[in-house]
PDB file of N, CA and C in Angstrom:
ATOM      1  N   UNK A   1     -42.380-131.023 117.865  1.00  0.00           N
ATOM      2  CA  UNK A   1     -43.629-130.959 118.602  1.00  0.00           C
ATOM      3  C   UNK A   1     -44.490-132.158 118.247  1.00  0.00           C
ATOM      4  N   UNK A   2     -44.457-132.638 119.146  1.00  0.00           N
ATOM      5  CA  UNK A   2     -45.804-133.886 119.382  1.00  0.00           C
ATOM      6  C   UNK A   2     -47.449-133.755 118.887  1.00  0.00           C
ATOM      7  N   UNK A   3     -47.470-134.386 117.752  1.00  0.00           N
ATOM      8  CA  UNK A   3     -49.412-133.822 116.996  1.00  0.00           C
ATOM      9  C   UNK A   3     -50.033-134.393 117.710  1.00  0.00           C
ATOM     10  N   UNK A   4     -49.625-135.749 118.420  1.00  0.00           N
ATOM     11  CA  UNK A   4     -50.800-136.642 118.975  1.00  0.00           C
ATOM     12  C   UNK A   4     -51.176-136.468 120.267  1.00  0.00           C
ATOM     13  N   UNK A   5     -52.114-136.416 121.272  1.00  0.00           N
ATOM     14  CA  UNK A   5     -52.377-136.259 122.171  1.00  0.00           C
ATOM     15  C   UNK A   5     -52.187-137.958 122.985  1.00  0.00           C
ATOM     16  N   UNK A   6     -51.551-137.974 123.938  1.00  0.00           N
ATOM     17  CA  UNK A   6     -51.112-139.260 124.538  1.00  0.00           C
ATOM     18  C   UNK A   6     -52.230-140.188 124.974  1.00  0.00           C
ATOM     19  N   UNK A   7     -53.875-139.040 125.163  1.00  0.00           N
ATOM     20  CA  UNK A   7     -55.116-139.843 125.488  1.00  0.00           C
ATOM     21  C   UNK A   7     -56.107-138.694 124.746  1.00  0.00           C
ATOM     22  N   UNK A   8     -56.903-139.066 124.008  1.00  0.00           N
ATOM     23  CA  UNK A   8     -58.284-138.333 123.029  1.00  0.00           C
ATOM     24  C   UNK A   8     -58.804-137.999 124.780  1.00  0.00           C
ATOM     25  N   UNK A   9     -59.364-136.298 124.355  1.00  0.00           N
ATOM     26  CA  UNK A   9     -59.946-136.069 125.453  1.00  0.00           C
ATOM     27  C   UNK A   9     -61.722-136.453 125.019  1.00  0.00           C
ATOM     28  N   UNK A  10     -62.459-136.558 126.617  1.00  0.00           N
ATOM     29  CA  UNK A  10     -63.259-136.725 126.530  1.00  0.00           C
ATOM     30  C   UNK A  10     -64.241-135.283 126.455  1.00  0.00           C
ATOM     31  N   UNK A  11     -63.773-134.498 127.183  1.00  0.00           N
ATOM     32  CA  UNK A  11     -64.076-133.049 127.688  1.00  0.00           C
ATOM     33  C   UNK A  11     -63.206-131.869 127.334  1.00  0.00           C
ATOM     34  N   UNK A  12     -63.718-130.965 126.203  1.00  0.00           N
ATOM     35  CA  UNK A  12     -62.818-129.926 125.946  1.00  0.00           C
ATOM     36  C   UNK A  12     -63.372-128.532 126.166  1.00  0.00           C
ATOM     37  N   UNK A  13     -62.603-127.595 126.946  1.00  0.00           N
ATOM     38  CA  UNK A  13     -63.046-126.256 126.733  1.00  0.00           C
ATOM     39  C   UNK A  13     -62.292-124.969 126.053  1.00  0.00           C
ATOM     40  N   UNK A  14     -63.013-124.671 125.314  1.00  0.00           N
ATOM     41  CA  UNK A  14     -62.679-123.705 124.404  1.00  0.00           C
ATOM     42  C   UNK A  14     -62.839-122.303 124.383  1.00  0.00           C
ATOM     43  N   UNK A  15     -61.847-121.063 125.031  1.00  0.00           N
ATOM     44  CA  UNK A  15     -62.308-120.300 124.932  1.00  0.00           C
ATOM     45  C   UNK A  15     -61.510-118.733 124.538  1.00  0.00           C
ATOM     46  N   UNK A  16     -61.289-119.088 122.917  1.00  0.00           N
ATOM     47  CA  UNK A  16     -59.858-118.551 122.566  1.00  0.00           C
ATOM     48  C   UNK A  16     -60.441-116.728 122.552  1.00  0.00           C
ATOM     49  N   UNK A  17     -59.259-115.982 122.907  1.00  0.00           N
ATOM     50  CA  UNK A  17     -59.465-114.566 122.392  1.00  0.00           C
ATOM     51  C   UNK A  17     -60.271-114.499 121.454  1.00  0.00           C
ATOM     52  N   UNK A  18     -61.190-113.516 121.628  1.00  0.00           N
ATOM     53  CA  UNK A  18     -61.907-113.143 120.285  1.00  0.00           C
ATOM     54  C   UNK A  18     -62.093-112.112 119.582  1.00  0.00           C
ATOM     55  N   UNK A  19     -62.601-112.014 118.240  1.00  0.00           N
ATOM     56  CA  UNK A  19     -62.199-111.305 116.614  1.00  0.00           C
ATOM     57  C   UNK A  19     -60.780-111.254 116.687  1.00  0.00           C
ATOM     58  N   UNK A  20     -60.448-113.181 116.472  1.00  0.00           N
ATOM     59  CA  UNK A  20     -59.084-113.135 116.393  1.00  0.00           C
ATOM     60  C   UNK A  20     -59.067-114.709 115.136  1.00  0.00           C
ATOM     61  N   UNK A  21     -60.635-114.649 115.102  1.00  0.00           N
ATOM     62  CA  UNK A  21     -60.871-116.133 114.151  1.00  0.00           C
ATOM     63  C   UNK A  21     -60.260-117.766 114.763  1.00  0.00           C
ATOM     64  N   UNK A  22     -59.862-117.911 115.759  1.00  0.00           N
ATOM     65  CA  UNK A  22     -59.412-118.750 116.482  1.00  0.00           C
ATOM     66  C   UNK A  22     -60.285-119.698 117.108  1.00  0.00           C
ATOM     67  N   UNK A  23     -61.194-119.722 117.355  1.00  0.00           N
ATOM     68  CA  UNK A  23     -62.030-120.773 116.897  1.00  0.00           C
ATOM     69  C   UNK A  23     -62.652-121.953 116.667  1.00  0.00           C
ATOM     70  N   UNK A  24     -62.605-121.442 115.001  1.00  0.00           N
ATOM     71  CA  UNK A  24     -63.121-122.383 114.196  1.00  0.00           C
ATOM     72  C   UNK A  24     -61.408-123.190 113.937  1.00  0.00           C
ATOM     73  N   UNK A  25     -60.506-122.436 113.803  1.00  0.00           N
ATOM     74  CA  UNK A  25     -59.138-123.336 113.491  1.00  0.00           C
ATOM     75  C   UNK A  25     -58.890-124.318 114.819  1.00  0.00           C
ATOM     76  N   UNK A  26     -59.134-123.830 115.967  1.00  0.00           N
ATOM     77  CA  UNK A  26     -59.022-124.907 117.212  1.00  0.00           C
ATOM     78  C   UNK A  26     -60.107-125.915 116.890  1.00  0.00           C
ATOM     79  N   UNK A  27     -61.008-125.917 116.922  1.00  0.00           N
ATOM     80  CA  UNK A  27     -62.051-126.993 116.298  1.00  0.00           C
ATOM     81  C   UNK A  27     -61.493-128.291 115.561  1.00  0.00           C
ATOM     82  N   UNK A  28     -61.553-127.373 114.530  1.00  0.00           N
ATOM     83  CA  UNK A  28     -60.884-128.298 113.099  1.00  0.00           C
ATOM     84  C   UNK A  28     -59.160-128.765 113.737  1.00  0.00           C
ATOM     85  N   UNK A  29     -58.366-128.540 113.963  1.00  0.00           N
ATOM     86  CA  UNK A  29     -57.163-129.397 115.114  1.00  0.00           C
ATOM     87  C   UNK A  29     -57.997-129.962 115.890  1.00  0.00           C
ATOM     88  N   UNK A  30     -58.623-130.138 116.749  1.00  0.00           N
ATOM     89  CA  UNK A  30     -59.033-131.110 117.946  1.00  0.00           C
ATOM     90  C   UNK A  30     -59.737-132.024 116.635  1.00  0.00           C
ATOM     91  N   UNK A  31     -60.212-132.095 115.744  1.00  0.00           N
ATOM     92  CA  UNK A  31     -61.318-133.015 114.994  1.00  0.00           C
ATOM     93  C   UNK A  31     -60.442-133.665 114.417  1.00  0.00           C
ATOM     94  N   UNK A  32     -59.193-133.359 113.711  1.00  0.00           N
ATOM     95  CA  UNK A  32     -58.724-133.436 112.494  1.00  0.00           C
ATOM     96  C   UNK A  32     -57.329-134.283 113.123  1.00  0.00           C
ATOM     97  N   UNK A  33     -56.735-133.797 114.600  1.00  0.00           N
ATOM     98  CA  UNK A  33     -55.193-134.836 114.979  1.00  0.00           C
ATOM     99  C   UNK A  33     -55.664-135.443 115.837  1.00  0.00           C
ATOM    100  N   UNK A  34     -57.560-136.263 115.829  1.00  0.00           N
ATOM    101  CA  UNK A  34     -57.314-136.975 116.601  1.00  0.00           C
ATOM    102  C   UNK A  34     -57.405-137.186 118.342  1.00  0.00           C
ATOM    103  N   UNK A  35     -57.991-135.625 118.335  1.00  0.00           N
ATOM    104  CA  UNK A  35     -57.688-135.344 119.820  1.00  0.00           C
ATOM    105  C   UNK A  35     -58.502-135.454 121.033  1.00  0.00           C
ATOM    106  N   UNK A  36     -59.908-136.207 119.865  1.00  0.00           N
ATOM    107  CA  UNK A  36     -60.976-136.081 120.966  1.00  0.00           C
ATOM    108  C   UNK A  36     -61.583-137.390 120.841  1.00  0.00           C
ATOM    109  N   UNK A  37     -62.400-138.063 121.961  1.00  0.00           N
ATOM    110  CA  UNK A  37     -62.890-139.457 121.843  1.00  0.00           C
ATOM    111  C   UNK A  37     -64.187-139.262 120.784  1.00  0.00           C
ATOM    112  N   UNK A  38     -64.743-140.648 120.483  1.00  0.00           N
ATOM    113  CA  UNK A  38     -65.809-140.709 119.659  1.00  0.00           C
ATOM    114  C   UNK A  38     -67.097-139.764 120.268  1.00  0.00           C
ATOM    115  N   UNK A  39     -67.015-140.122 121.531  1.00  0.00           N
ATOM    116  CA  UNK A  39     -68.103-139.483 121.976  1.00  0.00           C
ATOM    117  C   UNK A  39     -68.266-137.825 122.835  1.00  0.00           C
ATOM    118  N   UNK A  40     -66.760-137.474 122.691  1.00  0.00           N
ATOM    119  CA  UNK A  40     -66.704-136.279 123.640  1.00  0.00           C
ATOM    120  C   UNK A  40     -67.655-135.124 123.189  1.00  0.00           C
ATOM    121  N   UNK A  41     -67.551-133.929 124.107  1.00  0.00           N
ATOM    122  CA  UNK A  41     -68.197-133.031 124.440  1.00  0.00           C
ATOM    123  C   UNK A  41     -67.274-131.622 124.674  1.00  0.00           C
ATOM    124  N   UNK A  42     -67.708-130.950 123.716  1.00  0.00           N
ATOM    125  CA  UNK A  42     -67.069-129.450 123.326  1.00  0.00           C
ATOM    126  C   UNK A  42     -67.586-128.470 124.075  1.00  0.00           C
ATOM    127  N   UNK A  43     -67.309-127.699 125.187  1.00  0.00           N
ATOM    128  CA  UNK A  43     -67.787-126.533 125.677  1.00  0.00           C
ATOM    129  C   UNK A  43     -66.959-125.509 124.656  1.00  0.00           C
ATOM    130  N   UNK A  44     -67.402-124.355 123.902  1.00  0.00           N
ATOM    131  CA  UNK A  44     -67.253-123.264 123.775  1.00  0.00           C
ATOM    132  C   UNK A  44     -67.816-121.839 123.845  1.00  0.00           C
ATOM    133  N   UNK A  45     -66.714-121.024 123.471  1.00  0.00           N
ATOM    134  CA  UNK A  45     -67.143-119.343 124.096  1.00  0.00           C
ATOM    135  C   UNK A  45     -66.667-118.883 122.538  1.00  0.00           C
ATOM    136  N   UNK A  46     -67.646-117.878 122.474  1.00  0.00           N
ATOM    137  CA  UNK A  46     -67.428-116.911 121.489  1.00  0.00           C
ATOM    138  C   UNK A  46     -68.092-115.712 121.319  1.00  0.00           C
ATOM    139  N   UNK A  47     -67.628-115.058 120.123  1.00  0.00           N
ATOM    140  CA  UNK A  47     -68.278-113.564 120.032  1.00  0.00           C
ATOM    141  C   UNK A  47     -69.728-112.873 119.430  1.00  0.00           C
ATOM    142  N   UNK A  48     -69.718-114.296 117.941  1.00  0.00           N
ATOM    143  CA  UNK A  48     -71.478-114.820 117.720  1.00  0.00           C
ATOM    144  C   UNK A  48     -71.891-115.661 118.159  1.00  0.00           C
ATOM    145  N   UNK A  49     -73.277-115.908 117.283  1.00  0.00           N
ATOM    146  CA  UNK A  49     -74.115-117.410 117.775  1.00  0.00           C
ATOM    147  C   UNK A  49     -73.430-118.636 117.363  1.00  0.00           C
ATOM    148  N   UNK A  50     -73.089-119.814 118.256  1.00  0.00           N
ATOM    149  CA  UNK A  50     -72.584-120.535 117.648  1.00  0.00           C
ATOM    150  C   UNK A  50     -73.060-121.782 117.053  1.00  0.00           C
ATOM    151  N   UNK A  51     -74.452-121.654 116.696  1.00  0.00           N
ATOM    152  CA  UNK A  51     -75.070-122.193 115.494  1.00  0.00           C
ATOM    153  C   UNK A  51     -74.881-121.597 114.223  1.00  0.00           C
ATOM    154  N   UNK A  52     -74.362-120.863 114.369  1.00  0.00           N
ATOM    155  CA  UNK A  52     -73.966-119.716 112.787  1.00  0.00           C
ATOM    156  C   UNK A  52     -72.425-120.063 112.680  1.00  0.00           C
ATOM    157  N   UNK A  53     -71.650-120.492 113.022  1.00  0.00           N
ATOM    158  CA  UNK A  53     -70.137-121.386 113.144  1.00  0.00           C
ATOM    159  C   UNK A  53     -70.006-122.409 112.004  1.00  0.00           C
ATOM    160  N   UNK A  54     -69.086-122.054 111.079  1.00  0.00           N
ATOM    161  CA  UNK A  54     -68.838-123.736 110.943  1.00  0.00           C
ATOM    162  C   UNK A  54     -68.379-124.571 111.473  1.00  0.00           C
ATOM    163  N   UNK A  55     -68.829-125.266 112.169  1.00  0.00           N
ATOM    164  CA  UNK A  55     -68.025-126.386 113.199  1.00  0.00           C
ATOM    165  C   UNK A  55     -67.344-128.014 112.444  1.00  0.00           C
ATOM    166  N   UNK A  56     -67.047-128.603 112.889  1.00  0.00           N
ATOM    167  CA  UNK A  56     -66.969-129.952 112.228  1.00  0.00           C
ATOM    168  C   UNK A  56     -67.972-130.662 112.235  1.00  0.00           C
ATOM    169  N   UNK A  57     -68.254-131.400 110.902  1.00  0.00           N
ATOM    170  CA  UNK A  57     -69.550-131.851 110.393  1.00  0.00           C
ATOM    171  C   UNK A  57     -70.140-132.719 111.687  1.00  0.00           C
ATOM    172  N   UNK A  58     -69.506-133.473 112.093  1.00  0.00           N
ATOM    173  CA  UNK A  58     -69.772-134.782 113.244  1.00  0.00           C
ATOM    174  C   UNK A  58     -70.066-133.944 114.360  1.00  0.00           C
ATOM    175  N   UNK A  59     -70.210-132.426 114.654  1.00  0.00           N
ATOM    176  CA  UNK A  59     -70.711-131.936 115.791  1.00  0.00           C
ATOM    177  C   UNK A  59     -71.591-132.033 115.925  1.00  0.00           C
ATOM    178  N   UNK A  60     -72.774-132.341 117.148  1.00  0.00           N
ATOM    179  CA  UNK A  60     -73.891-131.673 117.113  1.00  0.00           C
ATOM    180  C   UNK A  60     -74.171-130.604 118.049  1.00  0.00           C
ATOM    181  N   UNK A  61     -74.782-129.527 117.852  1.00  0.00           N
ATOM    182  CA  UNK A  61     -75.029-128.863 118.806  1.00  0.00           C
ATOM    183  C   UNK A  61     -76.371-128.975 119.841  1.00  0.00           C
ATOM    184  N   UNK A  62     -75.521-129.185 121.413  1.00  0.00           N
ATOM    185  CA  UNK A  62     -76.578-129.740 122.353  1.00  0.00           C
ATOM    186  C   UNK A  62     -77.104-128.530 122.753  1.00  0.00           C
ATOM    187  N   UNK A  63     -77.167-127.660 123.144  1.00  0.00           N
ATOM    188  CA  UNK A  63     -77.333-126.200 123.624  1.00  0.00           C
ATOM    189  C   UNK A  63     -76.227-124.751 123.384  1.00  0.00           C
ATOM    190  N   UNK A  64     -77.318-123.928 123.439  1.00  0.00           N
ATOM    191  CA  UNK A  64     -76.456-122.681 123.565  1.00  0.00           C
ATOM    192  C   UNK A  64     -77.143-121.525 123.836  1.00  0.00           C
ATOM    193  N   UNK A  65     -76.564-120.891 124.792  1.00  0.00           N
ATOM    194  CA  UNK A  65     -77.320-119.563 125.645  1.00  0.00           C
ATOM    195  C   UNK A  65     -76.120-118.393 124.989  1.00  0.00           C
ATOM    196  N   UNK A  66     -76.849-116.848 125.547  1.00  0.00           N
ATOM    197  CA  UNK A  66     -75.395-115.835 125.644  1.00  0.00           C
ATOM    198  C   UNK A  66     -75.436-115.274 127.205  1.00  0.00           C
ATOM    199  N   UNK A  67     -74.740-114.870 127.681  1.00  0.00           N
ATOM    200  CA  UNK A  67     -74.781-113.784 128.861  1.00  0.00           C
ATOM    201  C   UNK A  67     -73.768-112.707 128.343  1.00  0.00           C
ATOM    202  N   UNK A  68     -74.594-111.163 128.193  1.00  0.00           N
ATOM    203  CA  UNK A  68     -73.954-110.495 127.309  1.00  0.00           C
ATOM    204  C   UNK A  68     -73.723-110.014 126.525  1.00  0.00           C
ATOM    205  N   UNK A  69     -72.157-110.031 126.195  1.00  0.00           N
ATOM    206  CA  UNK A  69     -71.686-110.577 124.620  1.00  0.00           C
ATOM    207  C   UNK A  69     -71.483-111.651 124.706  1.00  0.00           C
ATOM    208  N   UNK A  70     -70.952-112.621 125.153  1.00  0.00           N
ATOM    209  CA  UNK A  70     -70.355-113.796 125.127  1.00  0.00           C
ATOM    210  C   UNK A  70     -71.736-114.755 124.837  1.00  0.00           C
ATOM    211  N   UNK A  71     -70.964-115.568 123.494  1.00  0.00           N
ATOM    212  CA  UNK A  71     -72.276-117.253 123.633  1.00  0.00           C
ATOM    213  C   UNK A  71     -71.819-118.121 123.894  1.00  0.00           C
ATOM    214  N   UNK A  72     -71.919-118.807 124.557  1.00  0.00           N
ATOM    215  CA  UNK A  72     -71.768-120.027 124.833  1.00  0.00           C
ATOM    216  C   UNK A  72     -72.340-121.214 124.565  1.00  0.00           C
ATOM    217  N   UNK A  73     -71.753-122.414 124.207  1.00  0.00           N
ATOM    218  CA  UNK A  73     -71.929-123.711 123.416  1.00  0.00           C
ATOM    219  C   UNK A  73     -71.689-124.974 124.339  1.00  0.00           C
ATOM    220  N   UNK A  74     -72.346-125.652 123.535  1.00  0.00           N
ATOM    221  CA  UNK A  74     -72.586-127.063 124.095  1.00  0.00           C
ATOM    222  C   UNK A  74     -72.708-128.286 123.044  1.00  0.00           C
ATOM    223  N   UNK A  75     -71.210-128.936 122.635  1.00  0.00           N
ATOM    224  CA  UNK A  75     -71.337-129.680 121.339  1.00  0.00           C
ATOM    225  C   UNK A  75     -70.502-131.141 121.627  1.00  0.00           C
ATOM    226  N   UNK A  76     -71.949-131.761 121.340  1.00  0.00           N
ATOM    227  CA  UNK A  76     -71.418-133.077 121.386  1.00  0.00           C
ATOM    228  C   UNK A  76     -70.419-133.905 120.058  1.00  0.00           C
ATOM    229  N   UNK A  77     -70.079-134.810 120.409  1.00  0.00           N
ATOM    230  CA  UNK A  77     -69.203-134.969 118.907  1.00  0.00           C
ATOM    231  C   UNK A  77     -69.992-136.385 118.377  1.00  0.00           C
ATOM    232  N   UNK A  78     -69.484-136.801 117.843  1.00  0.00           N
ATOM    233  CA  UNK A  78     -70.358-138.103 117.045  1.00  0.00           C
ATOM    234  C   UNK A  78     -71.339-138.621 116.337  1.00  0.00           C
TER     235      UNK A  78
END
């Protein structure tokens, strides 16, 4: 299996099953092999707030609403 992604995305969405901890481990892979440009942009979904997340340090978080249960995120990288 191939680690490298053939082009760093610019745009990722994230929105793994949840209370399954999946996640924060997808995060840390997209940060960690490389997979995203300097400047991309993380949409995610989850089950808490995801200012309460550990995310990867170089995230910032641009917004985040819930409808629900579900929160939803808005994280820039760089």
């Amino acid at each position: 299996m191939e680690n490298q992604a053939p082009q760093p995305f610019d745009v990722v969405f994230l929105d793994p099953p949840f209370h399954q901890n999946l996640l924060q481990a997808s995060c840390e892979l997209l940060e960690n092999r490389g997979w995203l440009t300097e400047r991309a942009w993380i949409y995610t979904e989850s089950e808490g707030a995801p200012s309460g997340l550990p995310m990867p340090a170089n995230w910032r978080l641009h917004r985040e609403k819930n409808a629900g249960q579900v929160h939803y995120a808005l994280w820039e990288r760089g």
